[in-house]
C-alpha atoms as a PDB file:
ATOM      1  CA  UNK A   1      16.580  -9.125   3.200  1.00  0.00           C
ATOM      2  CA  UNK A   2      14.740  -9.726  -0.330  1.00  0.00           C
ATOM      3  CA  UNK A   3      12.386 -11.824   1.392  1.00  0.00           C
ATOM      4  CA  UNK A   4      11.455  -9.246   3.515  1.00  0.00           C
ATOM      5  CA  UNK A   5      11.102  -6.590   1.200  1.00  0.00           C
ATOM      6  CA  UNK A   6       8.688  -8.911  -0.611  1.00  0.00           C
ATOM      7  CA  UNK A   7       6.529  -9.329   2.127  1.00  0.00           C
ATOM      8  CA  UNK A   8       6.225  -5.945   3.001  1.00  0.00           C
ATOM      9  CA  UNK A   9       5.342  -5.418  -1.003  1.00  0.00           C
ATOM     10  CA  UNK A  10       2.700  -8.348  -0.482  1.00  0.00           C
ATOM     11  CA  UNK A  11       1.656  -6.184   1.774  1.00  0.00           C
ATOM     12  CA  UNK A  12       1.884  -9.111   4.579  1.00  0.00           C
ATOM     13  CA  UNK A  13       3.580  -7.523   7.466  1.00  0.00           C
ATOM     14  CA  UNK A  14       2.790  -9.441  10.410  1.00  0.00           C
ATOM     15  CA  UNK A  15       0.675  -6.497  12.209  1.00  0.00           C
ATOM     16  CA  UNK A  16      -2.358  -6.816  13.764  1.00  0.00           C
ATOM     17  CA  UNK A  17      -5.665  -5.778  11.629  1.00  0.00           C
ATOM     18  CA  UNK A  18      -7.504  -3.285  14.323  1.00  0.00           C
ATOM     19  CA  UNK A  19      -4.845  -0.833  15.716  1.00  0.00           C
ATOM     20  CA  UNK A  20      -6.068   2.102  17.694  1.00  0.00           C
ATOM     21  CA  UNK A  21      -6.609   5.447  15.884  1.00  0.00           C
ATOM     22  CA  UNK A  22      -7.069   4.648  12.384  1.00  0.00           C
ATOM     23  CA  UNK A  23     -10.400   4.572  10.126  1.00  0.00           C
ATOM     24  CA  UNK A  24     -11.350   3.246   7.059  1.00  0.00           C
ATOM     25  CA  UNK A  25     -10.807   4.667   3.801  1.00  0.00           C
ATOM     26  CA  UNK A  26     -14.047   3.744   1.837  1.00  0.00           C
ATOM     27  CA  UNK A  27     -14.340   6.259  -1.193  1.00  0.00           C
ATOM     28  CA  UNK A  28     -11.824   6.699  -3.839  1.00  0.00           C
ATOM     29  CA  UNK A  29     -12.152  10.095  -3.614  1.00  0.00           C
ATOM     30  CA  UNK A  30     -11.082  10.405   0.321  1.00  0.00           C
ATOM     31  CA  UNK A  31      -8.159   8.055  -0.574  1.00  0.00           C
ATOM     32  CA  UNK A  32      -7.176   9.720  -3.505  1.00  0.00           C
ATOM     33  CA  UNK A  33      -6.874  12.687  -1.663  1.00  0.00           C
ATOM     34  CA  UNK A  34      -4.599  11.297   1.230  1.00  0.00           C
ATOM     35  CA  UNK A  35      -1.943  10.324  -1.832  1.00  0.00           C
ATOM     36  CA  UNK A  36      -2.206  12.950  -3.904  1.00  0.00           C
ATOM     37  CA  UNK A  37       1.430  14.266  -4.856  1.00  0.00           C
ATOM     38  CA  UNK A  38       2.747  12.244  -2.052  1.00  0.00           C
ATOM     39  CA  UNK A  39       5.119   9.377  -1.159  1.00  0.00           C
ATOM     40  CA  UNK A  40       4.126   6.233   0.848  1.00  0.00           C
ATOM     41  CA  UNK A  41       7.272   5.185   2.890  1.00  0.00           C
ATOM     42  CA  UNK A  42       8.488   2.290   4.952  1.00  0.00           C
ATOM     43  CA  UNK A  43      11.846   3.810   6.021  1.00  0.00           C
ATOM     44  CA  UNK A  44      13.498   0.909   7.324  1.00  0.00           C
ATOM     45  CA  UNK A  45      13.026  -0.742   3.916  1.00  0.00           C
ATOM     46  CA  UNK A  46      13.791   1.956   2.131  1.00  0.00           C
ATOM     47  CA  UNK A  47      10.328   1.288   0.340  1.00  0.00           C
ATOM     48  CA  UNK A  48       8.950   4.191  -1.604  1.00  0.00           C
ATOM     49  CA  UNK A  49       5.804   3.977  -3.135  1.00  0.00           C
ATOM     50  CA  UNK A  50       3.767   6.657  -5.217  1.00  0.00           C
ATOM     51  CA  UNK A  51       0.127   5.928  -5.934  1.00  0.00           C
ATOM     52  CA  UNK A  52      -0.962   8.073  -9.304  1.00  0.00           C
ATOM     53  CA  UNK A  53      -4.905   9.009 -10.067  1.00  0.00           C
ATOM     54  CA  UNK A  54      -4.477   7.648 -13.436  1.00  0.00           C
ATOM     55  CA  UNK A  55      -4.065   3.533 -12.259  1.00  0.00           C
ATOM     56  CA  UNK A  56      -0.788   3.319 -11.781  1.00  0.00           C
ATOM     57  CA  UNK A  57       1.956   2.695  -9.239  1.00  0.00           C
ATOM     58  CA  UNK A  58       5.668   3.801  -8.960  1.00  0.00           C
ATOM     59  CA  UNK A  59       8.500   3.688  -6.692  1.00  0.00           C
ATOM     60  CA  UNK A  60      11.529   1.407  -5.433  1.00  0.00           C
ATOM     61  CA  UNK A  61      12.722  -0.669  -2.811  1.00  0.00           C
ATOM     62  CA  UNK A  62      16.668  -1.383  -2.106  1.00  0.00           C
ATOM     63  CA  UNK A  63      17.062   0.555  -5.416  1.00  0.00           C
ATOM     64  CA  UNK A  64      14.814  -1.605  -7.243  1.00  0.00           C
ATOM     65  CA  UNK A  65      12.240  -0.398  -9.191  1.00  0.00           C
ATOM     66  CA  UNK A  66       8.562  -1.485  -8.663  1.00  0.00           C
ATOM     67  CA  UNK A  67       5.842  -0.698 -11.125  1.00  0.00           C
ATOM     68  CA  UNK A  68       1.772  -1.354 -10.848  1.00  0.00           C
ATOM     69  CA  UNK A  69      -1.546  -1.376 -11.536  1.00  0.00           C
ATOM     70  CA  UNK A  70      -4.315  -0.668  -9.358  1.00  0.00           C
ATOM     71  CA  UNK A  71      -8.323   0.254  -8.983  1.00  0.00           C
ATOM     72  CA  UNK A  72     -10.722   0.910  -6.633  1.00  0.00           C
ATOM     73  CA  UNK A  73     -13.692  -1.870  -6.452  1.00  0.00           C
ATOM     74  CA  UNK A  74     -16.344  -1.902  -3.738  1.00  0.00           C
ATOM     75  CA  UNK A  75     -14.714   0.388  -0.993  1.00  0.00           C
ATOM     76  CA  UNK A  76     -11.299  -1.164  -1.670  1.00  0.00           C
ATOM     77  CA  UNK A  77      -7.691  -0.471  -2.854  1.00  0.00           C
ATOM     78  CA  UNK A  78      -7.249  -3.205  -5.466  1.00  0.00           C
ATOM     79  CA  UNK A  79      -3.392  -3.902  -6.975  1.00  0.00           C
ATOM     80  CA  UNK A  80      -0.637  -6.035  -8.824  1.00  0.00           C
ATOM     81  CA  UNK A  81       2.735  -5.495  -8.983  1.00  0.00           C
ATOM     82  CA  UNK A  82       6.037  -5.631  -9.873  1.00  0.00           C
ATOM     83  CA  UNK A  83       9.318  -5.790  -8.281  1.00  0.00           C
ATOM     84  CA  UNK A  84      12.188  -5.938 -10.205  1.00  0.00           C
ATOM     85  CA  UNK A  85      11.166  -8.733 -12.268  1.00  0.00           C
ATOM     86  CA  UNK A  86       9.051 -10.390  -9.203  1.00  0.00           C
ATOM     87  CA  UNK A  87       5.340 -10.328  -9.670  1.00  0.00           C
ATOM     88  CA  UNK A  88       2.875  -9.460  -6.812  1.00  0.00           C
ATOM     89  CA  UNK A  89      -0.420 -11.154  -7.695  1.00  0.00           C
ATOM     90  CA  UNK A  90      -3.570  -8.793  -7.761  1.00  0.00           C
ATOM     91  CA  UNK A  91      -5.282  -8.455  -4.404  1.00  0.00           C
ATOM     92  CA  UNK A  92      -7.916  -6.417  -3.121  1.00  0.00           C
ATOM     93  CA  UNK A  93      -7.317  -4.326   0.455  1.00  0.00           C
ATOM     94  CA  UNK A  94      -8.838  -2.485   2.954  1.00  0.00           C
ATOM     95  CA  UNK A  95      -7.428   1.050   3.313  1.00  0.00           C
ATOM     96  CA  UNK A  96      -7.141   2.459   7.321  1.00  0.00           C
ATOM     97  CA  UNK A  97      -6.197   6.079   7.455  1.00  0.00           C
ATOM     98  CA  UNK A  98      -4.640   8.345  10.715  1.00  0.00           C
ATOM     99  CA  UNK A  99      -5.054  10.984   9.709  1.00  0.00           C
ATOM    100  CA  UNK A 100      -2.866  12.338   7.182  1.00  0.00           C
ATOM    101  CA  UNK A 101      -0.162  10.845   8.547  1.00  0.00           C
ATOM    102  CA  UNK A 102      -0.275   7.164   7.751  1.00  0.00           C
ATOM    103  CA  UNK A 103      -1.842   4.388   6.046  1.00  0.00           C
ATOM    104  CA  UNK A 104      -2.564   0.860   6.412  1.00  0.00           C
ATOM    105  CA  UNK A 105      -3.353  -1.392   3.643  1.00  0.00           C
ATOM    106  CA  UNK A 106      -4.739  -4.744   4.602  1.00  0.00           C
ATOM    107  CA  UNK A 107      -4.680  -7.653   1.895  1.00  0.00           C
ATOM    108  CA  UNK A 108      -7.793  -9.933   1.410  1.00  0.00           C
ATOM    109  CA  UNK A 109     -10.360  -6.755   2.199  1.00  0.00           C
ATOM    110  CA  UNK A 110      -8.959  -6.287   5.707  1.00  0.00           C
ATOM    111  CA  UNK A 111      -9.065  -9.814   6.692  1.00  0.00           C
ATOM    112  CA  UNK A 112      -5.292 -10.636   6.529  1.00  0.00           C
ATOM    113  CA  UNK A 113      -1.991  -9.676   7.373  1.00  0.00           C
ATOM    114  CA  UNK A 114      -1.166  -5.703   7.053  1.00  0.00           C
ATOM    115  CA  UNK A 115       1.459  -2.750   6.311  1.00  0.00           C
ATOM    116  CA  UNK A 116       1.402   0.642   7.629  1.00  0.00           C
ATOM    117  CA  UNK A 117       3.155   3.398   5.588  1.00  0.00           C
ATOM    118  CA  UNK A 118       3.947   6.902   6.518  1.00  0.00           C
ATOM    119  CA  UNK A 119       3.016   9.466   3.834  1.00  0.00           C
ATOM    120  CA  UNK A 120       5.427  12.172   2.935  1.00  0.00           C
END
């Protein structure tokens, strides 16, 4: 089960990159906006993540606390992380919106795996 929390925090869930009905996120401003005083979620992981203006990144996962860092550089959602103790090495994504529903962060600027979280 650890193993697959860490994945999901990699933000390597084994989704396909081009799903129907989402767009890219390109400004900070727009994706600001979509976070702002909300919670990402992954339910079934029990994953919470908050995303704050000022650079940083709170929530938990199994009751574990996860802490960050991240920017925005060239149209993308860059981060590191850390679980509990396990560090999540800095990687740069491309950010997919629907709406203001859901987002979908996909690691090496959209060419790799991805995660979709529901915003609350």
């Amino acid at each position: 089960m650890l193993r697959v929390i860490a994945s999901v925090l990699l933000l390597a869930a084994p989704l396909p990159a081009a799903a129907n009905g989402f767009e890219p996120v390109r400004d900070k401003g727009d994706f600001l906006s979509l976070v702002k005083d909300r919670v990402l979620r992954i339910g079934l992981y029990n994953l919470s993540l908050r995303v704050l203006p000022d650079g940083r990144i709170e929530g938990s996962a199994l009751g574990w606390g996860i802490t960050g860092t991240w920017h925005w550089k060239d149209g993308y959602f860059c981060r590191e992380m850390d679980w509990s103790g396990m560090k999540i090495s800095y990687n740069c994504q491309l950010v997919e919106a629907r709406g203001a529903e859901q987002l979908r962060f996909t690691v090496d600027q959209g060419a790799g795996d991805s995660a979709t979280f529901r915003l609350r």
